[in-house]
C-alpha atoms as a PDB file:
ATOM      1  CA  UNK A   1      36.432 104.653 151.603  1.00  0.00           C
ATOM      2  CA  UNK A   2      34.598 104.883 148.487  1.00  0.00           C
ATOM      3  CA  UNK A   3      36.126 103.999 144.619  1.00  0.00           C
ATOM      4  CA  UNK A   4      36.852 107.188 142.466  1.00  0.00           C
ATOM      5  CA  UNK A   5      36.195 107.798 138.877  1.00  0.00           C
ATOM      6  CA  UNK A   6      37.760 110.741 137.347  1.00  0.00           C
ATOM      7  CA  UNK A   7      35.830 111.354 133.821  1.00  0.00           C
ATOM      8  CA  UNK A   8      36.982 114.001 131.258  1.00  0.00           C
ATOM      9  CA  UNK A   9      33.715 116.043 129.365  1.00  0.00           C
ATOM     10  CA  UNK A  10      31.423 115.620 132.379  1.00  0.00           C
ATOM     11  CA  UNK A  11      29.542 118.359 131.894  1.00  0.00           C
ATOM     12  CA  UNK A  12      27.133 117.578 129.762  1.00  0.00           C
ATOM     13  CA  UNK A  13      25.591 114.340 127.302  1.00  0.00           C
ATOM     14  CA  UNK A  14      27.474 110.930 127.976  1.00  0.00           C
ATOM     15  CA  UNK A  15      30.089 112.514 130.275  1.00  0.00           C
ATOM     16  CA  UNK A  16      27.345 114.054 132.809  1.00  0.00           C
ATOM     17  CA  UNK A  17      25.022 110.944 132.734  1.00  0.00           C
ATOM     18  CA  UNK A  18      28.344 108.712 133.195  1.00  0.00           C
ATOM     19  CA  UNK A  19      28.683 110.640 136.411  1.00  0.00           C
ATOM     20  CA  UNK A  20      25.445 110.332 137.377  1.00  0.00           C
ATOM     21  CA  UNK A  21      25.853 106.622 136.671  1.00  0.00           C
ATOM     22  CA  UNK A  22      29.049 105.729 138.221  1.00  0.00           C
ATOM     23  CA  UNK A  23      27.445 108.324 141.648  1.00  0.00           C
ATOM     24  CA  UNK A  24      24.653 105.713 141.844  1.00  0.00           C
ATOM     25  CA  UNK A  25      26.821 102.857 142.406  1.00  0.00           C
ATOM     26  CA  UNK A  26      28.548 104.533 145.056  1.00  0.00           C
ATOM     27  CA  UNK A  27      31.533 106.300 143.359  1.00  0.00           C
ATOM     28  CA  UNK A  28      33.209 109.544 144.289  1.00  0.00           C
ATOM     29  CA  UNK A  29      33.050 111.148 141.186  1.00  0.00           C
ATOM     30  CA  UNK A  30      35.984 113.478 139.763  1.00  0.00           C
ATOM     31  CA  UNK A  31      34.146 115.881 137.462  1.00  0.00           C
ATOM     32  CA  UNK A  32      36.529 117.184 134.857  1.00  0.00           C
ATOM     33  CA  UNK A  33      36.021 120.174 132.085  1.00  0.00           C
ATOM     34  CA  UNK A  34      36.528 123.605 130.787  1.00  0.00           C
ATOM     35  CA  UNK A  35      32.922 124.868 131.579  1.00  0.00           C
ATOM     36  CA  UNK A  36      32.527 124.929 135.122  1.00  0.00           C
ATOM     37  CA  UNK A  37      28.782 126.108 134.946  1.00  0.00           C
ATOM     38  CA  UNK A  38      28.092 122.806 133.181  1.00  0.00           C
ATOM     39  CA  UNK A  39      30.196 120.774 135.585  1.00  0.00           C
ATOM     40  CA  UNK A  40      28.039 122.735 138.650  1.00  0.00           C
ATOM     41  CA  UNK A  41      25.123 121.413 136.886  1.00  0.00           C
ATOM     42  CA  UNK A  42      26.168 117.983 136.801  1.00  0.00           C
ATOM     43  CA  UNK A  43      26.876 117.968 140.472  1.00  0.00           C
ATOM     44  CA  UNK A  44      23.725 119.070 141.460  1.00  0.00           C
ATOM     45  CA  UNK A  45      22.234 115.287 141.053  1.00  0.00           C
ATOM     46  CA  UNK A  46      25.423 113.944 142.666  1.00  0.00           C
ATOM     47  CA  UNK A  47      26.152 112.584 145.866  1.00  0.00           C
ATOM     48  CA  UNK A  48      30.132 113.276 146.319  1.00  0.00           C
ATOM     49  CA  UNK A  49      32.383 114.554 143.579  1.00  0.00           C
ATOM     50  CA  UNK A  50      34.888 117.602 142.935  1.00  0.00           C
ATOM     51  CA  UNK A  51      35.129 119.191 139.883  1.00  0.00           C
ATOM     52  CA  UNK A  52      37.832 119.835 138.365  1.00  0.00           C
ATOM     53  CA  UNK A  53      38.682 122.559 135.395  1.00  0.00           C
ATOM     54  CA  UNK A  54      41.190 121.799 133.037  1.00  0.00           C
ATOM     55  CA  UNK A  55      42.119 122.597 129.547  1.00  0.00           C
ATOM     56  CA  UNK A  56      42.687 118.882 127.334  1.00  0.00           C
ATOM     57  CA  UNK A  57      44.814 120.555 124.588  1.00  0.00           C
ATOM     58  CA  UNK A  58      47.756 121.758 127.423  1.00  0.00           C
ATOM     59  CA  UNK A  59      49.765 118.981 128.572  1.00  0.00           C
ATOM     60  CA  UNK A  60      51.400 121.201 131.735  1.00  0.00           C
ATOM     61  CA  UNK A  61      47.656 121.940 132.997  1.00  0.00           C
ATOM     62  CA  UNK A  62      46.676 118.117 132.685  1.00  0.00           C
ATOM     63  CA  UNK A  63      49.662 117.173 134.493  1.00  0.00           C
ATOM     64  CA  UNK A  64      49.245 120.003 137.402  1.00  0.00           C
ATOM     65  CA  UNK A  65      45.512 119.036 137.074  1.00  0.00           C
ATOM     66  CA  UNK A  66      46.099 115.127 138.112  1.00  0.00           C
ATOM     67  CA  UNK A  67      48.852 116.290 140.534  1.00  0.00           C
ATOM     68  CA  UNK A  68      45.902 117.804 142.301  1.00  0.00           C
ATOM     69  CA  UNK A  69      43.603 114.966 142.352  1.00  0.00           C
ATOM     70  CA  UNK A  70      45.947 112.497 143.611  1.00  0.00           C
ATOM     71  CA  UNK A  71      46.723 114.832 146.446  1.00  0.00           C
ATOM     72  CA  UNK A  72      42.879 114.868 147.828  1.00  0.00           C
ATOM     73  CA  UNK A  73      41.557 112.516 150.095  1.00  0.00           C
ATOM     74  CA  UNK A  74      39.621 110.414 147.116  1.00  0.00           C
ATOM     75  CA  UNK A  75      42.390 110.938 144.815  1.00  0.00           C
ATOM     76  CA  UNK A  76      44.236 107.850 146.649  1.00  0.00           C
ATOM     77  CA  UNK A  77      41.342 105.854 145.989  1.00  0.00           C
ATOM     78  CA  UNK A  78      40.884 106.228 141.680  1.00  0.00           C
ATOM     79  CA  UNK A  79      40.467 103.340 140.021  1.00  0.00           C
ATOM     80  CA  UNK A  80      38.284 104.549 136.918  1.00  0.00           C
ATOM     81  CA  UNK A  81      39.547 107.312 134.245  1.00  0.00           C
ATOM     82  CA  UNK A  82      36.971 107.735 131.286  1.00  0.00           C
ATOM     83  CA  UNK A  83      38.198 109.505 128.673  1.00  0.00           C
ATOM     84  CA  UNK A  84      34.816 111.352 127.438  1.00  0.00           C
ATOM     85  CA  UNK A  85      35.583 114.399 126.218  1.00  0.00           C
ATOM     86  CA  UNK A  86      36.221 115.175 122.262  1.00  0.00           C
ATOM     87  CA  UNK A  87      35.144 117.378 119.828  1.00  0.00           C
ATOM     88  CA  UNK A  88      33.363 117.023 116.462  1.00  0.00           C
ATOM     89  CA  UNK A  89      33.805 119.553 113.251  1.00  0.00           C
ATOM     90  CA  UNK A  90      32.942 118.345 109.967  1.00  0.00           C
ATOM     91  CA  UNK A  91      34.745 119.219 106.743  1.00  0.00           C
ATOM     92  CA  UNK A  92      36.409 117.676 103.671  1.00  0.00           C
ATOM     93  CA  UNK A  93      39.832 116.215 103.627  1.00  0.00           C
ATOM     94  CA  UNK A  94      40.790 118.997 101.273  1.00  0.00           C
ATOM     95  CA  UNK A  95      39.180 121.758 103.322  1.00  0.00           C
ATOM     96  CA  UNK A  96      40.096 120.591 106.209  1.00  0.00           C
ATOM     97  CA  UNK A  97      43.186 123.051 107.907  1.00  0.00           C
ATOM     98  CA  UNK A  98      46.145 121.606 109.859  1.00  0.00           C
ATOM     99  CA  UNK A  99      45.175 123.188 112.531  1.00  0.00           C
ATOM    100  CA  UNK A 100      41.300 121.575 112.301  1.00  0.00           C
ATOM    101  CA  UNK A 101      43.021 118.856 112.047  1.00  0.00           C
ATOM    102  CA  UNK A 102      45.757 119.241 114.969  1.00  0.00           C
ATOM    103  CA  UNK A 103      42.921 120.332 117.449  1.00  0.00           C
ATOM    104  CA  UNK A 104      40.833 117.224 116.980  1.00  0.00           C
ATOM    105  CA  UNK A 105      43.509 114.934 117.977  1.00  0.00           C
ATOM    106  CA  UNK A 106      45.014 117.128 120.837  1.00  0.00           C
ATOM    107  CA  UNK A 107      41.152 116.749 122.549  1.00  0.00           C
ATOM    108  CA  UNK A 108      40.096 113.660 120.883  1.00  0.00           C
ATOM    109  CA  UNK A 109      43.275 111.484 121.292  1.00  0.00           C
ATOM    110  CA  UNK A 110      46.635 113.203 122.945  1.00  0.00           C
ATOM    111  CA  UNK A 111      44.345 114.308 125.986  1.00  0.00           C
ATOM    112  CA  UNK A 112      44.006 110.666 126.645  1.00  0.00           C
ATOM    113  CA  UNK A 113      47.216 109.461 126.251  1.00  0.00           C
ATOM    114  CA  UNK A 114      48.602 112.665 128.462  1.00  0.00           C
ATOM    115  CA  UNK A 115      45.876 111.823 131.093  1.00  0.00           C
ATOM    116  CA  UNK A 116      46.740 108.364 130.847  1.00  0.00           C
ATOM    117  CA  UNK A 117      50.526 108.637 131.418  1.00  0.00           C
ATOM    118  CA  UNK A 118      50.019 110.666 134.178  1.00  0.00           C
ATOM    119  CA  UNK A 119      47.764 108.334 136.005  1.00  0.00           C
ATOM    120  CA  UNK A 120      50.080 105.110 134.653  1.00  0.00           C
ATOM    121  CA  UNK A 121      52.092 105.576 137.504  1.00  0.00           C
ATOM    122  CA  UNK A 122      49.216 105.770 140.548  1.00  0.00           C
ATOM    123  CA  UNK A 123      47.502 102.361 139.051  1.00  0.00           C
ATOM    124  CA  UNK A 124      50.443 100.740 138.667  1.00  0.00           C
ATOM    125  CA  UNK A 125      51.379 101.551 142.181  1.00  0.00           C
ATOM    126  CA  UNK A 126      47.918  99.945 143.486  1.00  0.00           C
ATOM    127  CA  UNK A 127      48.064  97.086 141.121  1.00  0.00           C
ATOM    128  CA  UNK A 128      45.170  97.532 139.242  1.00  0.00           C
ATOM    129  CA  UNK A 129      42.964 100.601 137.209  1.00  0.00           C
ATOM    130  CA  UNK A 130      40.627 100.594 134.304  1.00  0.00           C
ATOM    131  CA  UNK A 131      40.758 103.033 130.975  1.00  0.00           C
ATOM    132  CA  UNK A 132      37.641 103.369 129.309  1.00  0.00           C
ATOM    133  CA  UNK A 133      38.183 105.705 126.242  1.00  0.00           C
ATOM    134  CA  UNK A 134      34.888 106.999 124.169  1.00  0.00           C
ATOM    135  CA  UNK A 135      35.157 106.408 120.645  1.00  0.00           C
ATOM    136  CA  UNK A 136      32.801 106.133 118.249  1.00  0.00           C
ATOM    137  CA  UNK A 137      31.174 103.804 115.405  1.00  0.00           C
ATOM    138  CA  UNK A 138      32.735 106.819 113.109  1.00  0.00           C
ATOM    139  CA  UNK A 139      36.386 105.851 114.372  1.00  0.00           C
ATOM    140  CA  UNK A 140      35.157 102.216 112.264  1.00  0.00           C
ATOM    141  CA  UNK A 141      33.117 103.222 109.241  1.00  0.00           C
ATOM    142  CA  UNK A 142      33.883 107.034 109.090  1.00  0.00           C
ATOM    143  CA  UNK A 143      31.655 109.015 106.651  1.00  0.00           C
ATOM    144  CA  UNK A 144      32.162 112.081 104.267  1.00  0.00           C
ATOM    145  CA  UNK A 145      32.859 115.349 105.777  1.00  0.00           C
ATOM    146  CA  UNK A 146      34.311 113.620 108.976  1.00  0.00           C
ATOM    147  CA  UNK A 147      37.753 113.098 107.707  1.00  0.00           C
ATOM    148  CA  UNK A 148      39.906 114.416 111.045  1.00  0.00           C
ATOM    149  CA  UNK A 149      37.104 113.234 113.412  1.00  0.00           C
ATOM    150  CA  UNK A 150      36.980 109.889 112.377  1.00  0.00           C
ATOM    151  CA  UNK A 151      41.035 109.600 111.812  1.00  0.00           C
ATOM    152  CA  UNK A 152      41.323 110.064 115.700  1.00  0.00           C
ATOM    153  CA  UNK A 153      38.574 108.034 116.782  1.00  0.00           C
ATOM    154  CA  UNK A 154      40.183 105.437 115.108  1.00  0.00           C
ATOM    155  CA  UNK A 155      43.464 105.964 116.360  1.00  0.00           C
ATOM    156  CA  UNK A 156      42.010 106.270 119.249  1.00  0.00           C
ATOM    157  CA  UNK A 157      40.685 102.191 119.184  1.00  0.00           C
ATOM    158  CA  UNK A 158      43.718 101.329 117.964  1.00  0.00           C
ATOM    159  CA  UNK A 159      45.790 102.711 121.139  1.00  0.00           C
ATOM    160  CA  UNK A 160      43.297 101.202 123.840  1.00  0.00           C
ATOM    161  CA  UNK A 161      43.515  97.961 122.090  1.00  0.00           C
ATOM    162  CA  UNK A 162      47.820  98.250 122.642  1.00  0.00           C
ATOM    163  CA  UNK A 163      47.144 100.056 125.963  1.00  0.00           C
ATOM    164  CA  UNK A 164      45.601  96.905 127.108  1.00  0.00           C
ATOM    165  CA  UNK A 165      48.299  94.433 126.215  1.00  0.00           C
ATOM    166  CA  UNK A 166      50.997  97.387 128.161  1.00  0.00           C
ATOM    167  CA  UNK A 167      48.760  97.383 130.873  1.00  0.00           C
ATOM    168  CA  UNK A 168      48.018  93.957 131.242  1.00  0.00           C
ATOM    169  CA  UNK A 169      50.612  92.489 133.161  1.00  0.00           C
ATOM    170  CA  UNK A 170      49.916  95.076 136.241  1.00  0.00           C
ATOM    171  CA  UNK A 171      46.294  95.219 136.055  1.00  0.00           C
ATOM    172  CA  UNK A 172      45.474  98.002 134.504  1.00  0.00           C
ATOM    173  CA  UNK A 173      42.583  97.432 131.674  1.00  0.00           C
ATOM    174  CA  UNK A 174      41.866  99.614 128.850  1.00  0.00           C
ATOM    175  CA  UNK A 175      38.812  99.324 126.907  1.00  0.00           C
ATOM    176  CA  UNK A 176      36.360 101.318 124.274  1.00  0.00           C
ATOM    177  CA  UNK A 177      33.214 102.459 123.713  1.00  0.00           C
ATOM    178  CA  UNK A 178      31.877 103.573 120.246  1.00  0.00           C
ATOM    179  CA  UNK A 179      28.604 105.755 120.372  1.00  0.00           C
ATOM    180  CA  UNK A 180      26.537 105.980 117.248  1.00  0.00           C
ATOM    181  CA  UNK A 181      24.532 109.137 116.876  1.00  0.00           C
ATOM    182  CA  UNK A 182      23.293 110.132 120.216  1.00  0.00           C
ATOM    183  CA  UNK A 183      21.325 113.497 121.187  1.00  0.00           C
ATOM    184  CA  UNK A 184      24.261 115.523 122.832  1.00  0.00           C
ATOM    185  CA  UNK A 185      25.473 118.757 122.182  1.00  0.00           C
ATOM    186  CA  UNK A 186      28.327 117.553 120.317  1.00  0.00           C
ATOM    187  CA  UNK A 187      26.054 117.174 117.118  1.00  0.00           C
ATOM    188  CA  UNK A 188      24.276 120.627 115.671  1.00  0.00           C
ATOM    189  CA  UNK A 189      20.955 119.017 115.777  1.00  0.00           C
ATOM    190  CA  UNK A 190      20.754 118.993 119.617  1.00  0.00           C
ATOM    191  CA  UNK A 191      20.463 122.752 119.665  1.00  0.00           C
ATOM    192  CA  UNK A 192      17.367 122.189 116.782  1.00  0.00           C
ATOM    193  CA  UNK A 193      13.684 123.187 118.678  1.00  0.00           C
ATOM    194  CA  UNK A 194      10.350 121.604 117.822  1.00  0.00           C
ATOM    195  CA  UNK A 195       9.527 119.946 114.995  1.00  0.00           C
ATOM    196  CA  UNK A 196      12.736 120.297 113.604  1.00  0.00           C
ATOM    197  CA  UNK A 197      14.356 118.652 115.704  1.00  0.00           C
ATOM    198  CA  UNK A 198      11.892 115.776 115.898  1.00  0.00           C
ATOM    199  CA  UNK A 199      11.910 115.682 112.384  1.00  0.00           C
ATOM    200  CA  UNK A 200      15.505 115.569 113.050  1.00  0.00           C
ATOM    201  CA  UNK A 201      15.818 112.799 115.035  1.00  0.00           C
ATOM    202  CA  UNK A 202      13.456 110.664 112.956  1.00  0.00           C
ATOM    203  CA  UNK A 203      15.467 111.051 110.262  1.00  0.00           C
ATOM    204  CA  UNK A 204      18.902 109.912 111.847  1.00  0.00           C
ATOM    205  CA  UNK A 205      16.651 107.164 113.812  1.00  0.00           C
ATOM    206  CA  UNK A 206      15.796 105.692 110.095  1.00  0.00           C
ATOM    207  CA  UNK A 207      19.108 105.222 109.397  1.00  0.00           C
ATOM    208  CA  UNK A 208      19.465 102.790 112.699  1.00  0.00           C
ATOM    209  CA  UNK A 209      18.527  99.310 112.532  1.00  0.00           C
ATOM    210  CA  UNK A 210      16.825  99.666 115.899  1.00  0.00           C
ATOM    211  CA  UNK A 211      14.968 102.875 114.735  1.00  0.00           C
ATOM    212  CA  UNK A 212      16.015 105.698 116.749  1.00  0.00           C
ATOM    213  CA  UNK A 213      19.211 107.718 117.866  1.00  0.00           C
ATOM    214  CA  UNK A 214      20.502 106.552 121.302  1.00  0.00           C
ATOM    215  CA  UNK A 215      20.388 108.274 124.576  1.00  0.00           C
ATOM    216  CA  UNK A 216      23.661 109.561 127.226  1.00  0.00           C
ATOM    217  CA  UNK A 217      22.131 107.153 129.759  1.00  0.00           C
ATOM    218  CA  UNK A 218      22.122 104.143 127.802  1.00  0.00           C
ATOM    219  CA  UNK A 219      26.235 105.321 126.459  1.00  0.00           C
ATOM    220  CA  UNK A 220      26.724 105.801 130.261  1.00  0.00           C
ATOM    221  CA  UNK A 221      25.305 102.088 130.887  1.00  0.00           C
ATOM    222  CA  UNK A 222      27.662 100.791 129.018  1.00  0.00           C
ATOM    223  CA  UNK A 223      30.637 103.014 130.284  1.00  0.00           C
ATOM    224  CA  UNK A 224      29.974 102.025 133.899  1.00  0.00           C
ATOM    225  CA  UNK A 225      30.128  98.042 132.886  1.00  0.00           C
ATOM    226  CA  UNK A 226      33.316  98.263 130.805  1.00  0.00           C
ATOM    227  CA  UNK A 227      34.855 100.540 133.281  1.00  0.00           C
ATOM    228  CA  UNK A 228      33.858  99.032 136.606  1.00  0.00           C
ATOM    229  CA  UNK A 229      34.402  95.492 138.506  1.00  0.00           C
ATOM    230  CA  UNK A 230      31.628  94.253 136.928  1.00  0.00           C
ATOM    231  CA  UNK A 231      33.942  93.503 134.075  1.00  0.00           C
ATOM    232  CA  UNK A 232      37.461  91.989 135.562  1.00  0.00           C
ATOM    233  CA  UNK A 233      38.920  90.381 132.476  1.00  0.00           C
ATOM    234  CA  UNK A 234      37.859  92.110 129.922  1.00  0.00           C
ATOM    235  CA  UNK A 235      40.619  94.404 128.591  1.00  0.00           C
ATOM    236  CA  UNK A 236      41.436  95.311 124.951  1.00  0.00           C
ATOM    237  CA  UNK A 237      37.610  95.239 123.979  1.00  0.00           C
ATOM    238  CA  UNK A 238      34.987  97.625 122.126  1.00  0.00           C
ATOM    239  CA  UNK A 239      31.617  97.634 122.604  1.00  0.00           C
ATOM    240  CA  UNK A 240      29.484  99.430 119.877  1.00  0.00           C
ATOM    241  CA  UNK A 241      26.957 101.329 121.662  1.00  0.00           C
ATOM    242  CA  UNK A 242      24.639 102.368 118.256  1.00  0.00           C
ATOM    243  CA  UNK A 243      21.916 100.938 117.679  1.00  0.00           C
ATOM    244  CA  UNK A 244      23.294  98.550 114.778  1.00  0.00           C
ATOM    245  CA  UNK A 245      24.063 101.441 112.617  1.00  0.00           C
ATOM    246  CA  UNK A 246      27.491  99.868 112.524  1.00  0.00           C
ATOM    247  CA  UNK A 247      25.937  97.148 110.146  1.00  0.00           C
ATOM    248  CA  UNK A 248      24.103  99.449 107.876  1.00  0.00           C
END
């Protein structure tokens, strides 16, 4: 029977190409959102996968929501979660509410950890399971006007790097992956037409030591290595996915 992968924000950007990914090397992919139009979408270039509809910021729905997949046939067989999905709003630390601030870490860090806990117990049972959590180069040099974003990306490196050394001892390995600026529809330039947008994107790609913003198949690339056999002992790791922007 084939691997699973259950991946959070799959329905569109790095979450639907890191389906699309993981379905090419023979995965049964879990398809997870709040959209289910964009998760249908997704599937269409899949090969086997259920979707899955859940809200990130309710911790009874996530745990009836894993209940569920752990009850169907594949469910037995999960090895991969990849904790994709987040949201972005920029703002000042001053103008920034509690509650713009609450929401970004229910979604961007306590949907992990919830999803996490309530799969702890199925890869412990099968001695072995991989956490790959999407962060971002923001989460290690944050920015102005990204104040709440980049506080939970960051937390959010710091808790795979001491989820690894928890789950090390059963074989469960948790590692990161830290997008730079990527064309998704998490940033408001994705939505930009024409030449503003191109102008768009050559401006962010100036800012990039390799010249351009990156693409949701090359984040997915690097999703599918971190989270997948093809990297056994690695645990505790980020890989900066960002086109050297990071050194800039």
């Amino acid at each position: 029977m084939k691997k699973s992968v259950l991946i959070t924000g799959a329905g569109s950007g790095i979450g639907a190409a890191t389906a699309q990914e993981f379905s090419r090397r023979g995965y049964f992919v879990f398809l997870l959102g709040r959209n289910r139009k964009n998760l249908e979408r997704t599937a269409e270039s899949l090969t086997d996968f259920q979707i899955v509809s859940c809200d990130l910021q309710d911790p009874i729905e996530i745990q009836t929501t894993v209940d569920q997949i752990l009850q169907h046939p594949q469910g037995k067989n999960l090895e991969v979660l990849v904790n994709n999905a987040g949201i972005f709003k920029t703002h000042t630390t001053l103008e920034g509410s509690d509650e713009l601030w609450l929401d970004q870490f229910k979604v961007n860090l306590l949907g992990p950890v919830r999803l996490t806990r309530a799969l702890w117990t199925h890869f412990e049972k099968q001695g072995k399971g991989s956490i790959l959590n999407v962060s971002s180069t923001l989460g290690l040099k944050p920015t102005a006007n990204t104040s709440a974003y980049s506080a939970s990306k960051a937390a959010l490196l710091n808790w795979t790097m001491a989820l690894a050394q928890e789950g090390g001892p059963k074989g469960i390995r948790a590692n990161s992956v830290s997008p730079g600026f990527v064309d998704t529809p998490i940033h408001a330039f994705h939505s930009l037409k024409g030449e503003d947008k191109e102008n768009t994107l050559k401006s962010l790609g100036s800012l990039q030591p390799l010249g351009r913003i990156g693409t949701p198949e090359e984040i997915a690339k690097a999703i599918v290595f971190l989270g997948s056999d093809d990297s056994p002992w690695t645990t505790g790791a980020n890989l900066n996915v960002d086109g050297g922007i990071h050194l800039a």
